[in-house]
Protein backbone atom coordinates (compact mmCIF):
# COMPACT_ATOMS: atom_id res chain seq x y z
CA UNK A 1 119.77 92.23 114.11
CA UNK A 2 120.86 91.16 117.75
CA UNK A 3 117.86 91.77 119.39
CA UNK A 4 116.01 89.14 116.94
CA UNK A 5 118.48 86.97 117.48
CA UNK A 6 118.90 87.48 121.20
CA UNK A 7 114.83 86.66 121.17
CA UNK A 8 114.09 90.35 122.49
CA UNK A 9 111.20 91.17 120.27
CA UNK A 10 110.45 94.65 121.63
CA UNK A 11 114.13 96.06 120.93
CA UNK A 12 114.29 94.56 117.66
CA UNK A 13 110.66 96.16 116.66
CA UNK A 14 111.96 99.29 117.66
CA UNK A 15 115.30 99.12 115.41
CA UNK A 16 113.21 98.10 112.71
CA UNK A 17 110.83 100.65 112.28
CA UNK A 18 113.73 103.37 113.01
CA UNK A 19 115.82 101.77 110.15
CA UNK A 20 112.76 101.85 108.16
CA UNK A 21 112.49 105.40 108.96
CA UNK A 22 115.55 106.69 108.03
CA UNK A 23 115.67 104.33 105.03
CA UNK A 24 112.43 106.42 103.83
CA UNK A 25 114.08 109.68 104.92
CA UNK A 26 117.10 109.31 102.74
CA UNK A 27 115.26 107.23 99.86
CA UNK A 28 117.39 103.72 100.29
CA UNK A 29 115.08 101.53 99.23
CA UNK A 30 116.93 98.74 99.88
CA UNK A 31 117.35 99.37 103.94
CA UNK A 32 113.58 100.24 103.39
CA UNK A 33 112.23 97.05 102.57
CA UNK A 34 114.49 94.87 105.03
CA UNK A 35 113.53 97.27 107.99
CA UNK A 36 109.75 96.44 106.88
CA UNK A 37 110.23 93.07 106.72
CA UNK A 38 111.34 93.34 110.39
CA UNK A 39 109.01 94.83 111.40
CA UNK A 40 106.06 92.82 110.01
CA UNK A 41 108.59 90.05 111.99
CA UNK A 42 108.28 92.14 115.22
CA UNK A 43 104.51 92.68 115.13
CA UNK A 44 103.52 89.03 114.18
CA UNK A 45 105.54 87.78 117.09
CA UNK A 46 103.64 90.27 119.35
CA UNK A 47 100.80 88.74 118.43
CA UNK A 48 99.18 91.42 116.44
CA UNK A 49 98.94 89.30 113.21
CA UNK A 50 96.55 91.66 111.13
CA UNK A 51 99.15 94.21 111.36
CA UNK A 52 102.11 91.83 110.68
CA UNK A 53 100.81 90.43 107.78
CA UNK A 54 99.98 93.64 106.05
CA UNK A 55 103.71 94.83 106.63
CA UNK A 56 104.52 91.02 105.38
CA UNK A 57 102.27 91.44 102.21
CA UNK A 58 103.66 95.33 101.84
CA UNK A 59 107.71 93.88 101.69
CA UNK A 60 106.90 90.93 99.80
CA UNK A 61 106.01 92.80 97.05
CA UNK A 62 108.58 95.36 97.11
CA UNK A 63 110.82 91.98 97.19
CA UNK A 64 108.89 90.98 93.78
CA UNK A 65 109.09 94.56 92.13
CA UNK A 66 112.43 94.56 90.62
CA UNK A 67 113.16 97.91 92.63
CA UNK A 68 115.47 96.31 95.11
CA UNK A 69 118.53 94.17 94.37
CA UNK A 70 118.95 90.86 94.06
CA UNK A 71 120.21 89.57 96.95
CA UNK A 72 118.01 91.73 99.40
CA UNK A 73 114.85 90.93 97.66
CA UNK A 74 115.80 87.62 98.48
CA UNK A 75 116.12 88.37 101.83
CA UNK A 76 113.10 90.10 102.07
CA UNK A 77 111.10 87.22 100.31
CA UNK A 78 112.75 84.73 103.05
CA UNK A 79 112.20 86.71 105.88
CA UNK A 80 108.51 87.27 105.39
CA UNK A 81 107.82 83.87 104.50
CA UNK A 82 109.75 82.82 107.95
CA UNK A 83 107.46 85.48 109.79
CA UNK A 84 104.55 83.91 107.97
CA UNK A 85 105.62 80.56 108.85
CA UNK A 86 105.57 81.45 112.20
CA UNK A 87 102.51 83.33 112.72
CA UNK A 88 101.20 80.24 111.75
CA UNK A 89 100.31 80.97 108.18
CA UNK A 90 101.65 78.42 106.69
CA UNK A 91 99.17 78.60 103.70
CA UNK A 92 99.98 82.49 103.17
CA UNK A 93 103.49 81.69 103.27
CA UNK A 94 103.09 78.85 100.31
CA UNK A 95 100.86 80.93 98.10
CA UNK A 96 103.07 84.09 98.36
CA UNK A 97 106.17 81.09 97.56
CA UNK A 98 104.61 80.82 94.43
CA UNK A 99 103.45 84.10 93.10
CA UNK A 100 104.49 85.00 89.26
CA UNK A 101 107.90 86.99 89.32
């Protein structure tokens, strides 16, 4: 989380995926999720938006699947909308705002 906040997009990329990693290795599917949604963060802000998005599309729904709880779905939801937002895809961001829970 310091690295994104310190702007240094490379370091917090790598933390991401290797909390995403050991969130899959020891099935917390909460850590899972939030460590995806940093990720998609991480690659959209590299520039590779394709990518990004995909992960962004991949936690949102986790976010909307009931599976994680409440208050880190919502963090999930928020985070790829912000990633969305900027990546530019303001649109995406507004129609994944107002998919059916």
């Amino acid at each position: 989380l310091r690295a994104a906040l310190i702007g240094d997009n490379e370091e917090s990329l790598a933390q991401a995926t290797r909390a995403y990693e050991i969130g899959k290795r020891l099935g917390l599917r909460d850590l899972e999720a939030m460590a995806l949604a940093g990720r998609a963060a991480g690659m959209l802000a590299r520039g590779e938006v394709d990518e990004g998005l995909a992960l962004a599309d991949e936690a949102a729904l986790v976010a909307i699947s009931g599976e994680l709880e409440p208050a880190v779905a919502g963090g999930v939801f928020c985070a790829t909308i912000e990633a969305g937002a900027r990546a530019s895809t303001d649109t995406r961001a507004c129609a994944a705002s107002s998919a059916p829970t």
